[in-house]
PDB file of N, CA and C in Angstrom:
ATOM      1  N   UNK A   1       0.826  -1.178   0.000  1.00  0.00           N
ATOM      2  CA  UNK A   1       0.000   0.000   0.000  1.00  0.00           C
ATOM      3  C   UNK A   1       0.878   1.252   0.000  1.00  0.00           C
ATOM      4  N   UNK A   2       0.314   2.186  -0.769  1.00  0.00           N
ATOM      5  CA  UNK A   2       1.241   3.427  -1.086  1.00  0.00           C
ATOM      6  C   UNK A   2       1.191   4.497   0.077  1.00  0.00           C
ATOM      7  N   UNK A   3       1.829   4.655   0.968  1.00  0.00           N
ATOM      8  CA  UNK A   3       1.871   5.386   1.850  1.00  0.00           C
ATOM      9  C   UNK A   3       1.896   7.163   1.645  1.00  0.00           C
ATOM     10  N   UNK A   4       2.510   7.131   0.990  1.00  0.00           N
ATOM     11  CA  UNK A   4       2.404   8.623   1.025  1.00  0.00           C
ATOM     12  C   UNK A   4       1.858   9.340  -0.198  1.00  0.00           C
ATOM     13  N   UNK A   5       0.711  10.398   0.276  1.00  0.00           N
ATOM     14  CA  UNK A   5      -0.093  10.994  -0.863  1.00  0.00           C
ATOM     15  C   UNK A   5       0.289  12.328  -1.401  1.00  0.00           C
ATOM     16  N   UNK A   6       0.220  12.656  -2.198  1.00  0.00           N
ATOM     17  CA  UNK A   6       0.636  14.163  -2.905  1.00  0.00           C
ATOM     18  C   UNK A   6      -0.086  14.282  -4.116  1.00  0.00           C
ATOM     19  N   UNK A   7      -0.697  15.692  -3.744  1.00  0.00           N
ATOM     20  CA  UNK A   7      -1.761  16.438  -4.699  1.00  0.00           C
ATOM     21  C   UNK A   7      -1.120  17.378  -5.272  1.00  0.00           C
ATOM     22  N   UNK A   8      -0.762  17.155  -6.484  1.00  0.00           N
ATOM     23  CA  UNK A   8       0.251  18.841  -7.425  1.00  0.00           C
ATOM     24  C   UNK A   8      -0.851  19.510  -7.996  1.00  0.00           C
ATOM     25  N   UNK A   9      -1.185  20.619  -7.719  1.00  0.00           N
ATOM     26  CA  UNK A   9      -2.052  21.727  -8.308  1.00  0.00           C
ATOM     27  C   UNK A   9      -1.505  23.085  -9.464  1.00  0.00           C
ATOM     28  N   UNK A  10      -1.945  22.226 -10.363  1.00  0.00           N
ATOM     29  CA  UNK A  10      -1.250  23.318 -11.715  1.00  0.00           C
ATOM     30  C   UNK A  10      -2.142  24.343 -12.304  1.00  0.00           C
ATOM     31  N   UNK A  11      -2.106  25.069 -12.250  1.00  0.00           N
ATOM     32  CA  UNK A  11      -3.499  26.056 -13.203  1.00  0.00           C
ATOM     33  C   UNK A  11      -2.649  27.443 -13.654  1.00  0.00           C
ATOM     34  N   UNK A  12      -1.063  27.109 -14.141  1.00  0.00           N
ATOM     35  CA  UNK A  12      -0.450  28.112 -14.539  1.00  0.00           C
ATOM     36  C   UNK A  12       0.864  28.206 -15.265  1.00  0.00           C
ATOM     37  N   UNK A  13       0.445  27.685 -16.833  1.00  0.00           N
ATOM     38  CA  UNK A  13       1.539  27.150 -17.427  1.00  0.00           C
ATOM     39  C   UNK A  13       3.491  27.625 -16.912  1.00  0.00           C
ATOM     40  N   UNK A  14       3.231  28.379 -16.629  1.00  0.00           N
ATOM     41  CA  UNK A  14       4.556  28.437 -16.083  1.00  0.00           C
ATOM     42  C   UNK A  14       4.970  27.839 -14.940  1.00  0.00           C
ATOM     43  N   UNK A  15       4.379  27.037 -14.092  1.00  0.00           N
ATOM     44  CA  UNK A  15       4.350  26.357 -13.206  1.00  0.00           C
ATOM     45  C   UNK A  15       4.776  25.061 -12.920  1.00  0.00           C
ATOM     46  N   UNK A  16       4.762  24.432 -14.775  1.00  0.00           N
ATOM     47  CA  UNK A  16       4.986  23.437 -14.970  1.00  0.00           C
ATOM     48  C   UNK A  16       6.041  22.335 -14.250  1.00  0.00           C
ATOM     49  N   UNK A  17       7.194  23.698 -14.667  1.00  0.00           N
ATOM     50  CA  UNK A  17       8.477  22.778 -14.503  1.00  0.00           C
ATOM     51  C   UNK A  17       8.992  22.364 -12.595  1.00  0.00           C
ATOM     52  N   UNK A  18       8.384  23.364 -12.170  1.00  0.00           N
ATOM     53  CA  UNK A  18       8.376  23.268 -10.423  1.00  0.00           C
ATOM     54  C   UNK A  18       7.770  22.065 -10.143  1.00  0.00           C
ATOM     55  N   UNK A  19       6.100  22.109 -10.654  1.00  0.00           N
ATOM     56  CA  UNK A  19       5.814  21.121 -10.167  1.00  0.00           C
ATOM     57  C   UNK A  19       5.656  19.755 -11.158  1.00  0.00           C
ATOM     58  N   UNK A  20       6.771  19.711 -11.986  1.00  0.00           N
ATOM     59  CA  UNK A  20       7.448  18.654 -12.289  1.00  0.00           C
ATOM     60  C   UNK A  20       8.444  18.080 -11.506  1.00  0.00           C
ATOM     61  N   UNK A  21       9.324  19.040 -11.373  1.00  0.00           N
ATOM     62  CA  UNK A  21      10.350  18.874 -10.392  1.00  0.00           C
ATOM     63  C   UNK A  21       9.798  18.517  -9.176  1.00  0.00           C
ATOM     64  N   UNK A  22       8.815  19.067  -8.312  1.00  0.00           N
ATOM     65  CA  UNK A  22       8.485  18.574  -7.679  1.00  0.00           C
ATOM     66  C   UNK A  22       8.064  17.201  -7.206  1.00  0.00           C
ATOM     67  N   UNK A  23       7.382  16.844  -8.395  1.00  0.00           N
ATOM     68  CA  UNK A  23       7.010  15.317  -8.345  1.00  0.00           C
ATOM     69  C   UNK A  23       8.417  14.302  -8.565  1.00  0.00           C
ATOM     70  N   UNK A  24       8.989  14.322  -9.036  1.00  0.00           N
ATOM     71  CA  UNK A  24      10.591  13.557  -9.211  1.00  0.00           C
ATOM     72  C   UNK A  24      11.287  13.851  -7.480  1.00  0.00           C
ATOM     73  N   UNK A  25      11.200  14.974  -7.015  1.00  0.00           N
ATOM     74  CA  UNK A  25      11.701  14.651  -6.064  1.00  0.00           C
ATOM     75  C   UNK A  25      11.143  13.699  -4.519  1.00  0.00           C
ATOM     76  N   UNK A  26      10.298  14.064  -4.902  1.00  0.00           N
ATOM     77  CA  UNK A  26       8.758  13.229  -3.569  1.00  0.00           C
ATOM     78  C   UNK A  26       9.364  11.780  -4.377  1.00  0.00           C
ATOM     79  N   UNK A  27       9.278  11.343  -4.984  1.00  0.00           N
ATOM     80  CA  UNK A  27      10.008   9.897  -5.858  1.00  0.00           C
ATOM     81  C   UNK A  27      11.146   9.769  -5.093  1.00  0.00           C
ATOM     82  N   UNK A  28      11.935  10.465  -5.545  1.00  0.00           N
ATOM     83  CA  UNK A  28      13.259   9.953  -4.914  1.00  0.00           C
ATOM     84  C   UNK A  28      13.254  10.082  -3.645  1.00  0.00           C
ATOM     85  N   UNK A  29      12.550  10.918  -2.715  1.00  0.00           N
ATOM     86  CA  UNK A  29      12.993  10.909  -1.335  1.00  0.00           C
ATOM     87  C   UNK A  29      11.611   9.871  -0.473  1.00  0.00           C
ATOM     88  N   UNK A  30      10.764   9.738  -1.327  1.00  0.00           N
ATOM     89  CA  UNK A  30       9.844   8.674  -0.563  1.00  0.00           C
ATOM     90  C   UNK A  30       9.885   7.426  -1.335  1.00  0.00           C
ATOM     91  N   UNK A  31      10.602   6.760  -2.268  1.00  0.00           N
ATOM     92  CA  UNK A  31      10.918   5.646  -3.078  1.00  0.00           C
ATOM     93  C   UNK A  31       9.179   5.632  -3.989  1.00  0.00           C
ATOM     94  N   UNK A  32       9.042   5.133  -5.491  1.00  0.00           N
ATOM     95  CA  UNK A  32       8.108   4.833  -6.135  1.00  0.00           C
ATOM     96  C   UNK A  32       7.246   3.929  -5.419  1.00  0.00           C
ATOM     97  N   UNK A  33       7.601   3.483  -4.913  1.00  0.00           N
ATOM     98  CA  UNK A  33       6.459   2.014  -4.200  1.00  0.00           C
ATOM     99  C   UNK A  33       5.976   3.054  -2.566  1.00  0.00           C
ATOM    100  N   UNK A  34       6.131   3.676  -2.838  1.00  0.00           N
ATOM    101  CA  UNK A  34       6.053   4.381  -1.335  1.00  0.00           C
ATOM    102  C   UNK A  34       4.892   5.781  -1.774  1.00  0.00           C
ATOM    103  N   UNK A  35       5.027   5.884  -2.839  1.00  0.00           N
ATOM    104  CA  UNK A  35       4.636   7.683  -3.369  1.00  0.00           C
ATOM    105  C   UNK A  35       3.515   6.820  -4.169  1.00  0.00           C
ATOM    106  N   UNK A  36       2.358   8.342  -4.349  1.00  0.00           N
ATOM    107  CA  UNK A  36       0.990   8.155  -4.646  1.00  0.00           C
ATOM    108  C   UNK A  36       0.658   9.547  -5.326  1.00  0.00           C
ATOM    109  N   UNK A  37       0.739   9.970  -6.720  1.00  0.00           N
ATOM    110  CA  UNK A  37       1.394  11.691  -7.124  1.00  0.00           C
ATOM    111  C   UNK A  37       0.039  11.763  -7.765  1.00  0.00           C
ATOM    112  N   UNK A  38      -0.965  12.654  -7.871  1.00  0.00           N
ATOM    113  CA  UNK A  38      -1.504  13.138  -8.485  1.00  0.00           C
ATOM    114  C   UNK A  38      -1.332  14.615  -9.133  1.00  0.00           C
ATOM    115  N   UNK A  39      -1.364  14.719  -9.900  1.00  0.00           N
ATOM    116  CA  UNK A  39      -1.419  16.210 -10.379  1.00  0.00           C
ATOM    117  C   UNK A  39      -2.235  16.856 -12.179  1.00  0.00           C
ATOM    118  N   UNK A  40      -3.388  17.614 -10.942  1.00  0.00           N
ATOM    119  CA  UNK A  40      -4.337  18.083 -11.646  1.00  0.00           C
ATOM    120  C   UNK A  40      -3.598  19.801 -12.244  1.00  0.00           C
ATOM    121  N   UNK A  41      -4.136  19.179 -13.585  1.00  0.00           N
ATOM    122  CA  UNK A  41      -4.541  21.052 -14.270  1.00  0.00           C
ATOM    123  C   UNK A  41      -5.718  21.497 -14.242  1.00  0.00           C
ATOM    124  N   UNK A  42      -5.289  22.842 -14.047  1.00  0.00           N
ATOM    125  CA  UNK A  42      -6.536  23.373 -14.812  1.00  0.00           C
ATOM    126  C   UNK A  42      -6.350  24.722 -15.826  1.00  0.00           C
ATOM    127  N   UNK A  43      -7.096  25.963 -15.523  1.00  0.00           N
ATOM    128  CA  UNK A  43      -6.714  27.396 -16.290  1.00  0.00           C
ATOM    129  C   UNK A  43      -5.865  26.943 -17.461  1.00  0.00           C
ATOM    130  N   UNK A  44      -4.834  27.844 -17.861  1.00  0.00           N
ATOM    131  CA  UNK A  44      -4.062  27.449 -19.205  1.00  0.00           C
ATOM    132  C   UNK A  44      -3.195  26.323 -19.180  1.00  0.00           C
ATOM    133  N   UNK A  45      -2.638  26.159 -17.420  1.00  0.00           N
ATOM    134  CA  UNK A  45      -2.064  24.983 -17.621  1.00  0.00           C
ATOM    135  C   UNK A  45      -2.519  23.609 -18.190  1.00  0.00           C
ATOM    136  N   UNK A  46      -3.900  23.765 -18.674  1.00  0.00           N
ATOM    137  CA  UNK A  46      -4.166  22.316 -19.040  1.00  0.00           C
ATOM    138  C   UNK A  46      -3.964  22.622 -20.837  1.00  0.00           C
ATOM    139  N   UNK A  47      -3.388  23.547 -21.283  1.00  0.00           N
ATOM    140  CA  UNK A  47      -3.326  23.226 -22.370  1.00  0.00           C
ATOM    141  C   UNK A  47      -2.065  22.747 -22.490  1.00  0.00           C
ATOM    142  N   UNK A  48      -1.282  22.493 -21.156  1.00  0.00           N
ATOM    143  CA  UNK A  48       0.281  22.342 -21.667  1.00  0.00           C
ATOM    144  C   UNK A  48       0.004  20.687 -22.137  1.00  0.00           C
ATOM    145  N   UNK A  49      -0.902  20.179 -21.586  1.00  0.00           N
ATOM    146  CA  UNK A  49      -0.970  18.373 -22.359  1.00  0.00           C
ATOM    147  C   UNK A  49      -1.306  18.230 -24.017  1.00  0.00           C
ATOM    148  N   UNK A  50      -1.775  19.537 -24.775  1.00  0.00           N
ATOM    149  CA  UNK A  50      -1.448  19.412 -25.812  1.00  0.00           C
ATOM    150  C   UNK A  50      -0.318  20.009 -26.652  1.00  0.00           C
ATOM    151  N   UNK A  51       0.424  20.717 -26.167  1.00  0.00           N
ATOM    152  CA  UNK A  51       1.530  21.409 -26.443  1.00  0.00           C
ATOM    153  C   UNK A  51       2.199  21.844 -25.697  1.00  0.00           C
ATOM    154  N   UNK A  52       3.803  21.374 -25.443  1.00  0.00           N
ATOM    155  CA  UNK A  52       5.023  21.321 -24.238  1.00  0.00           C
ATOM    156  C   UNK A  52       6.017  20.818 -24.440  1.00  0.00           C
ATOM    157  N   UNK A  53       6.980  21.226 -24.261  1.00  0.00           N
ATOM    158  CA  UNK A  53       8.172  20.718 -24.184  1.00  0.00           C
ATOM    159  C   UNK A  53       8.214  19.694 -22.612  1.00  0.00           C
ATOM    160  N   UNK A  54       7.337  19.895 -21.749  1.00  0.00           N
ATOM    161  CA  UNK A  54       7.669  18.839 -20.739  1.00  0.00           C
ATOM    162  C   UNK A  54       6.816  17.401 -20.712  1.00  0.00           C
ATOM    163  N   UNK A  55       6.144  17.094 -22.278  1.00  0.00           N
ATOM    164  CA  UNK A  55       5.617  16.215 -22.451  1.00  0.00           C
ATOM    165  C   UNK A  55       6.507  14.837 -22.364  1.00  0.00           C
ATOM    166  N   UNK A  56       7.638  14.920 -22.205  1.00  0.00           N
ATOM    167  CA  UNK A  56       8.357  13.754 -21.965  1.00  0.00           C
ATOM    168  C   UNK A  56       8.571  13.679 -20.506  1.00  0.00           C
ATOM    169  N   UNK A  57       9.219  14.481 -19.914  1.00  0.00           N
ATOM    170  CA  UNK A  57       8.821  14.262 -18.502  1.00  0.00           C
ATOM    171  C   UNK A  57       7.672  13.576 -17.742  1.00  0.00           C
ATOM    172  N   UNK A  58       6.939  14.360 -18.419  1.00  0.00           N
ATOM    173  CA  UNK A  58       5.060  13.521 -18.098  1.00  0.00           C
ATOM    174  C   UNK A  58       5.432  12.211 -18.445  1.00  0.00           C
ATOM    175  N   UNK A  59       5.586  11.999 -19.143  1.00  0.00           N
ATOM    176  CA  UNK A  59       5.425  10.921 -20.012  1.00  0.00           C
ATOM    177  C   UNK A  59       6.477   9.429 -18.519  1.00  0.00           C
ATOM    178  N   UNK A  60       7.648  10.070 -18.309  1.00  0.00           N
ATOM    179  CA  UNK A  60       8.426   9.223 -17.523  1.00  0.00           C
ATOM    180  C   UNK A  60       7.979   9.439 -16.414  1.00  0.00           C
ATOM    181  N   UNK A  61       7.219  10.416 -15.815  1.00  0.00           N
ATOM    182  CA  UNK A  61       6.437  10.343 -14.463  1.00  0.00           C
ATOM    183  C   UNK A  61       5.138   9.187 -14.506  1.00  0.00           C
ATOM    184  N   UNK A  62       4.469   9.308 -15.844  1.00  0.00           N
ATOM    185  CA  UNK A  62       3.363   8.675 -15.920  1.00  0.00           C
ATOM    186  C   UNK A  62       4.116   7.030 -15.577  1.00  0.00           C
ATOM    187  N   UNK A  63       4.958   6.942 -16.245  1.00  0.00           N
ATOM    188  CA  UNK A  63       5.423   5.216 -16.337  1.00  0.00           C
ATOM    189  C   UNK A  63       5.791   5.165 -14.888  1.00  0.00           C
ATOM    190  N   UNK A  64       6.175   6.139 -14.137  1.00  0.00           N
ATOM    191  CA  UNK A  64       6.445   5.873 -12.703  1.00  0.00           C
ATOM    192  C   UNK A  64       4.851   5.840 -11.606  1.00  0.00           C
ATOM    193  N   UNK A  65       4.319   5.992 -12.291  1.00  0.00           N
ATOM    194  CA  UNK A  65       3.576   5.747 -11.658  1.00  0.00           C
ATOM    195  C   UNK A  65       1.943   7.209 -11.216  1.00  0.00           C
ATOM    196  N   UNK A  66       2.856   8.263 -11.574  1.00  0.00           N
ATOM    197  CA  UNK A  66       2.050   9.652 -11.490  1.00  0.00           C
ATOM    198  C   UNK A  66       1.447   9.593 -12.236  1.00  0.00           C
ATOM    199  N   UNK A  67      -0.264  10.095 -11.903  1.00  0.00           N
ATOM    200  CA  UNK A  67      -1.393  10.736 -12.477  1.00  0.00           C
ATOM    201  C   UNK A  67      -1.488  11.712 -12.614  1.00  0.00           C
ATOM    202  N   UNK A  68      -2.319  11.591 -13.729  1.00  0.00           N
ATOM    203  CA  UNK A  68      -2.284  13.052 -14.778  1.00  0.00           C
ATOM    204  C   UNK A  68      -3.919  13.691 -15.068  1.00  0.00           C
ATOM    205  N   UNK A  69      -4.370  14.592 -14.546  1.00  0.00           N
ATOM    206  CA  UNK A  69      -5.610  14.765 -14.657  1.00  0.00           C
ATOM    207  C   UNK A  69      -5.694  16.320 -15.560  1.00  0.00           C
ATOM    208  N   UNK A  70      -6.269  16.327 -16.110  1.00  0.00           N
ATOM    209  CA  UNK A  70      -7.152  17.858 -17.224  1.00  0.00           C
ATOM    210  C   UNK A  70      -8.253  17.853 -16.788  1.00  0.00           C
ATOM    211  N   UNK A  71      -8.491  19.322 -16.565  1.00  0.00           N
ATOM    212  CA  UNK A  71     -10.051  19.954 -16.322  1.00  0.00           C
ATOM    213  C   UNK A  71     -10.688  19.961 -17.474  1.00  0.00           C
ATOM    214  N   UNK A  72     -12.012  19.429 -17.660  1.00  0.00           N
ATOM    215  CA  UNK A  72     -12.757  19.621 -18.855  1.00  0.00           C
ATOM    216  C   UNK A  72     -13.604  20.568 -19.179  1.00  0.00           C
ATOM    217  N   UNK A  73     -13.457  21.579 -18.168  1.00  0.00           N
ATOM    218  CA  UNK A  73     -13.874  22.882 -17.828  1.00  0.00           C
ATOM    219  C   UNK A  73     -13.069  23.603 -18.628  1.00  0.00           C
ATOM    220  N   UNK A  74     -12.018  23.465 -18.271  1.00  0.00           N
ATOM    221  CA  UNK A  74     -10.819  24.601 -18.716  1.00  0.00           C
ATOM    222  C   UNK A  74     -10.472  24.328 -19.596  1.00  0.00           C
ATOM    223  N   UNK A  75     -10.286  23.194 -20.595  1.00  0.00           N
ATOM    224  CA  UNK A  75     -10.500  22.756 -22.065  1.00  0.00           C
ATOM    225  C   UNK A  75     -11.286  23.328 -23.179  1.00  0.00           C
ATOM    226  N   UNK A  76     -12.625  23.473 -22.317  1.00  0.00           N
ATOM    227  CA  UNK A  76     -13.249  23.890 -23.423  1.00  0.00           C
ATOM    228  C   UNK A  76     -13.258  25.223 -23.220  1.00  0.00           C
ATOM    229  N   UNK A  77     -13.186  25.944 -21.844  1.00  0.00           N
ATOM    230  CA  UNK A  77     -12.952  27.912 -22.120  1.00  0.00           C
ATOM    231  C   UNK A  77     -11.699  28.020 -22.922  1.00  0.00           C
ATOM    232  N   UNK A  78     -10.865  27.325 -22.573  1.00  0.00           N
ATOM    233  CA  UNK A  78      -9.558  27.486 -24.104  1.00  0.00           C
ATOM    234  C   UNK A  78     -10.381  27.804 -24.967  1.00  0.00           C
ATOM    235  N   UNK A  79     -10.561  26.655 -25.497  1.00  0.00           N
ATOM    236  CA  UNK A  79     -11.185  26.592 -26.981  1.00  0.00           C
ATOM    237  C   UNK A  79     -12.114  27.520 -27.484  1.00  0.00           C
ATOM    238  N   UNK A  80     -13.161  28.006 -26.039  1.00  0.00           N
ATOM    239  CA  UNK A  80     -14.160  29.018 -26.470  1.00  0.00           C
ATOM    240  C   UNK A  80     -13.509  30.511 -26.583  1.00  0.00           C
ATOM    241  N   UNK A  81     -11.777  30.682 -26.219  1.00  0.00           N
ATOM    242  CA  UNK A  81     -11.496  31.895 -26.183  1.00  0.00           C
ATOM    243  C   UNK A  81     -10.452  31.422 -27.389  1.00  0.00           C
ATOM    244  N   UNK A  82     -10.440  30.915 -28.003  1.00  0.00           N
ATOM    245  CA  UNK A  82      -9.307  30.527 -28.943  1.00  0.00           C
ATOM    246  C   UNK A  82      -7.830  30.236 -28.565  1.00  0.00           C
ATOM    247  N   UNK A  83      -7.780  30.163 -27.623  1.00  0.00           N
ATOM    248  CA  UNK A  83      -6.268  29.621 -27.224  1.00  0.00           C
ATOM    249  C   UNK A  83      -5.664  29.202 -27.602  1.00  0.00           C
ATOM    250  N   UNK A  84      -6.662  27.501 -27.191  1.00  0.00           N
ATOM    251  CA  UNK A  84      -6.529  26.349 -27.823  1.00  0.00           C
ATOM    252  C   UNK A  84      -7.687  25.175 -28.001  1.00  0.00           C
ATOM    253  N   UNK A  85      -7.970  24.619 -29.051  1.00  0.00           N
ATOM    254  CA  UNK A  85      -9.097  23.803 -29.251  1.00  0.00           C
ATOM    255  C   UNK A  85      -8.091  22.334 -28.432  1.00  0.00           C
ATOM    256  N   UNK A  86      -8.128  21.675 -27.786  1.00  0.00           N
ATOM    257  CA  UNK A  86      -7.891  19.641 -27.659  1.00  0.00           C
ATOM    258  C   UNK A  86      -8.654  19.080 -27.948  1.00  0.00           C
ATOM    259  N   UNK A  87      -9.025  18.578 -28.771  1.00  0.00           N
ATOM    260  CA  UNK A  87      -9.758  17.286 -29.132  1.00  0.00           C
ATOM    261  C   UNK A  87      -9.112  16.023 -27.811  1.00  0.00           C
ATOM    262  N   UNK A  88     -10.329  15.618 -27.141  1.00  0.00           N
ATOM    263  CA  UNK A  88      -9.852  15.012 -26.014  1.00  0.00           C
ATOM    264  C   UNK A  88      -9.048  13.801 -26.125  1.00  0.00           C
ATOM    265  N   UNK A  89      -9.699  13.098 -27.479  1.00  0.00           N
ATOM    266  CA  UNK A  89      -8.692  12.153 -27.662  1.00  0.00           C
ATOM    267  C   UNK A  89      -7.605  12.212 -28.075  1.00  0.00           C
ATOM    268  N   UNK A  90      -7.063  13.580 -28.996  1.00  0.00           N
ATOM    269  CA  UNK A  90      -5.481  13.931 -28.958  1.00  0.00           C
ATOM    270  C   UNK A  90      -4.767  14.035 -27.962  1.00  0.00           C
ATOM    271  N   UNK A  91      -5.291  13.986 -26.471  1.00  0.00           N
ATOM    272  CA  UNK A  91      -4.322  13.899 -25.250  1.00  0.00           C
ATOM    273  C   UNK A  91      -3.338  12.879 -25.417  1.00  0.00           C
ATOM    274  N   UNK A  92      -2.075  12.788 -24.564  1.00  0.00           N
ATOM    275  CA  UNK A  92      -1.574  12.154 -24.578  1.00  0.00           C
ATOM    276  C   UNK A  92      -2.209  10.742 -23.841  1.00  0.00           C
ATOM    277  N   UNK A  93      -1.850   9.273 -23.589  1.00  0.00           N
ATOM    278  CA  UNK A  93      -2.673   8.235 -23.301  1.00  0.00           C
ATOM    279  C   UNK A  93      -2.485   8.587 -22.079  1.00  0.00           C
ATOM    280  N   UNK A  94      -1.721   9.076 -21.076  1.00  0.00           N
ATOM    281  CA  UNK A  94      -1.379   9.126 -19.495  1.00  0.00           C
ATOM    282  C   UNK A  94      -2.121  10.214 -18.735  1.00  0.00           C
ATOM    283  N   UNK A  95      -3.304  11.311 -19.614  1.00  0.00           N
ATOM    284  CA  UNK A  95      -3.879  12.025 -19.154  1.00  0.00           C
ATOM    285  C   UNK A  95      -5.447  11.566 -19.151  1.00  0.00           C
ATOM    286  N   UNK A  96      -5.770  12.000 -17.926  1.00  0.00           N
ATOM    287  CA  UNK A  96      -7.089  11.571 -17.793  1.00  0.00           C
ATOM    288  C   UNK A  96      -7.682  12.717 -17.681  1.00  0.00           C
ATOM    289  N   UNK A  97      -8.781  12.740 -18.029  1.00  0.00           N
ATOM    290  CA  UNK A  97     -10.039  13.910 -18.226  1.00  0.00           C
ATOM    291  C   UNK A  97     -11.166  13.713 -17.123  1.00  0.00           C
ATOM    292  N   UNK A  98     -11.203  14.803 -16.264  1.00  0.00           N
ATOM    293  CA  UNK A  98     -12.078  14.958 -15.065  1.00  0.00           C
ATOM    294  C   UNK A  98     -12.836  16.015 -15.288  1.00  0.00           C
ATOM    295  N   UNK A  99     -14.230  15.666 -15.032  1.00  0.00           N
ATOM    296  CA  UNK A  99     -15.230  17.116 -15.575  1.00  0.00           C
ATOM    297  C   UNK A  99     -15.045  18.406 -15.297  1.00  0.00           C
ATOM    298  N   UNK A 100     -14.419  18.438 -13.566  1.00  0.00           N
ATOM    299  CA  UNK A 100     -13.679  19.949 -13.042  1.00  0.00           C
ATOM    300  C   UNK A 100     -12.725  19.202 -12.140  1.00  0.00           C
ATOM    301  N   UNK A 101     -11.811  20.791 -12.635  1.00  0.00           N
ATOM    302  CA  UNK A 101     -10.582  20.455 -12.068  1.00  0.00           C
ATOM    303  C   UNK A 101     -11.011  20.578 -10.721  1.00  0.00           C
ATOM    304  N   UNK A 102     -11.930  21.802 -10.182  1.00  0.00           N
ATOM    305  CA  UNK A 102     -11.780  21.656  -8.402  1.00  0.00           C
ATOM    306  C   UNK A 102     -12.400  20.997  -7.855  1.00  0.00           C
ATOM    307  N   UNK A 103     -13.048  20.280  -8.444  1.00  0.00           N
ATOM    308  CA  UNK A 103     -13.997  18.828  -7.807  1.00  0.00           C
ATOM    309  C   UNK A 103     -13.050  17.650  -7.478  1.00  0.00           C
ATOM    310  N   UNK A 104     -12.155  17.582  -8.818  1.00  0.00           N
ATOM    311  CA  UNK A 104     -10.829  16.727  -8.620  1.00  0.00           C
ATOM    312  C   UNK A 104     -10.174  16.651  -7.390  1.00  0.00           C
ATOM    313  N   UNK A 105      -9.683  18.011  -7.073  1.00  0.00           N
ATOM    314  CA  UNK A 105      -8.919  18.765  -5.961  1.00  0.00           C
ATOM    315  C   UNK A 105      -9.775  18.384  -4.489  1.00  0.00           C
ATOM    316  N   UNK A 106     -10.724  18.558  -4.883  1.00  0.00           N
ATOM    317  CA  UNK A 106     -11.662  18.576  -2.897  1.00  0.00           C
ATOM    318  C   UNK A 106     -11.261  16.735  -2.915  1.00  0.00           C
ATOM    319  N   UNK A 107     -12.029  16.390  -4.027  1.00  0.00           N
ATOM    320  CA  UNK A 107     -12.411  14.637  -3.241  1.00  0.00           C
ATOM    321  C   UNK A 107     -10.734  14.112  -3.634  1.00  0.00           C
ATOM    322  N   UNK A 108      -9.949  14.638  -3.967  1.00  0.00           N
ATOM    323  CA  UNK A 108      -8.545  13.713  -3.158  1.00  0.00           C
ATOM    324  C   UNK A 108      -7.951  14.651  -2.098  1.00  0.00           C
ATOM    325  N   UNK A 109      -8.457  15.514  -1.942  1.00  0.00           N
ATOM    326  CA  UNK A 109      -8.191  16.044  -0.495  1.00  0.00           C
ATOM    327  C   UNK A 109      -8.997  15.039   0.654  1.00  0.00           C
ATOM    328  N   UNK A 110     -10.141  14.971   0.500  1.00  0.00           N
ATOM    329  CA  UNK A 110     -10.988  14.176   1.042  1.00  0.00           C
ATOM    330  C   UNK A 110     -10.188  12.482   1.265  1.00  0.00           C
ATOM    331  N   UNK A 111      -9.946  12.086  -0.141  1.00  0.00           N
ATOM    332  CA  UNK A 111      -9.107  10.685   0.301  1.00  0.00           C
ATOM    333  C   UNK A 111      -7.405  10.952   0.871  1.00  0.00           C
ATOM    334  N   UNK A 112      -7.287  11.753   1.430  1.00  0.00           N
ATOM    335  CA  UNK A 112      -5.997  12.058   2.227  1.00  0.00           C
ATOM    336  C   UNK A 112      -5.060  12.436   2.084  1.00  0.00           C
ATOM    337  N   UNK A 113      -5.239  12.784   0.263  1.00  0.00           N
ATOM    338  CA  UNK A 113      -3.469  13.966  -0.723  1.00  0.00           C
ATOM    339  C   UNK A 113      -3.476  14.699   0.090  1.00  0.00           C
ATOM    340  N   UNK A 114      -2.145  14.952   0.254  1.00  0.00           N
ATOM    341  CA  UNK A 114      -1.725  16.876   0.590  1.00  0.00           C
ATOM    342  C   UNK A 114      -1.395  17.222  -0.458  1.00  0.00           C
ATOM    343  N   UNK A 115      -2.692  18.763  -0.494  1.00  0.00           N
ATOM    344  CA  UNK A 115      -2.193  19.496  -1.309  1.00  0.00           C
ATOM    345  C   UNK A 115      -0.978  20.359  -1.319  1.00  0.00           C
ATOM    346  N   UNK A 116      -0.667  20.200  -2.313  1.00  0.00           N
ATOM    347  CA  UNK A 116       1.113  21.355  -3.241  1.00  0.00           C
ATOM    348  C   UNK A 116       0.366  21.911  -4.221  1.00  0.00           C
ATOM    349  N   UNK A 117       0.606  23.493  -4.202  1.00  0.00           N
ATOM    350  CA  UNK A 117       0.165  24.329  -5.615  1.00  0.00           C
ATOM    351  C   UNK A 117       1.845  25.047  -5.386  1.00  0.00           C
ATOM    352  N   UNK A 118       2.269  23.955  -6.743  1.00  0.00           N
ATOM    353  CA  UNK A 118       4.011  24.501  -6.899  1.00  0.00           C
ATOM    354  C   UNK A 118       3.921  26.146  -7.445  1.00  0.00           C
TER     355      UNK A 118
END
């Protein structure tokens, strides 16, 4: 059983790389079999899952084991302000789509994450 929980709260593309970094280090200092990483977007940061240079990172967090959640809220105000359109299935396969991001946020607060807004 995964002992230790962590909630990364992104809603600001520049934020990315902190709380990337962030999550790699909770890894190394609580071992993978030990760590339990969620980290939700929302605001512009959720467009970084369709366009980023830290899509490989994701990508080696995901194989470690970190979750990846997009607001489907904040997807489509992109799109309705032209930002950016995602077609949901162009996500990458390691992102999951949650109807709101702060609904996300309360009920794994509720199952025992501590929240981090890097």
């Amino acid at each position: 059983m995964k002992q230790m929980k962590l909630l990364l709260h992104v809603s600001d593309n520049e934020r990315w790389s902190v709380a990337l970094t962030t999550a790699i280090n909770f890894l190394k200092d609580v071992g993978e079999d030990e760590a339990d990483v969620v980290i939700v977007a929302n605001g512009t940061a959720a467009a970084s899952y369709a366009y980023s240079d830290k899509i490989e990172t994701m990508e080696v967090l995901a194989d470690k084991g970190v979750q990846f959640r997009a607001c489907r809220n904040s997807l489509k105000k992109l799109c309705a302000e032209g930002t950016v359109c995602i077609n949901e299935e162009a996500l990458p396969s390691f992102v999951k789509i949650v109807p709101a991001g702060i609904s996300e946020i309360v009920s794994k607060q509720r199952e025992g994450y501590a929240y981090v807004k890097p």
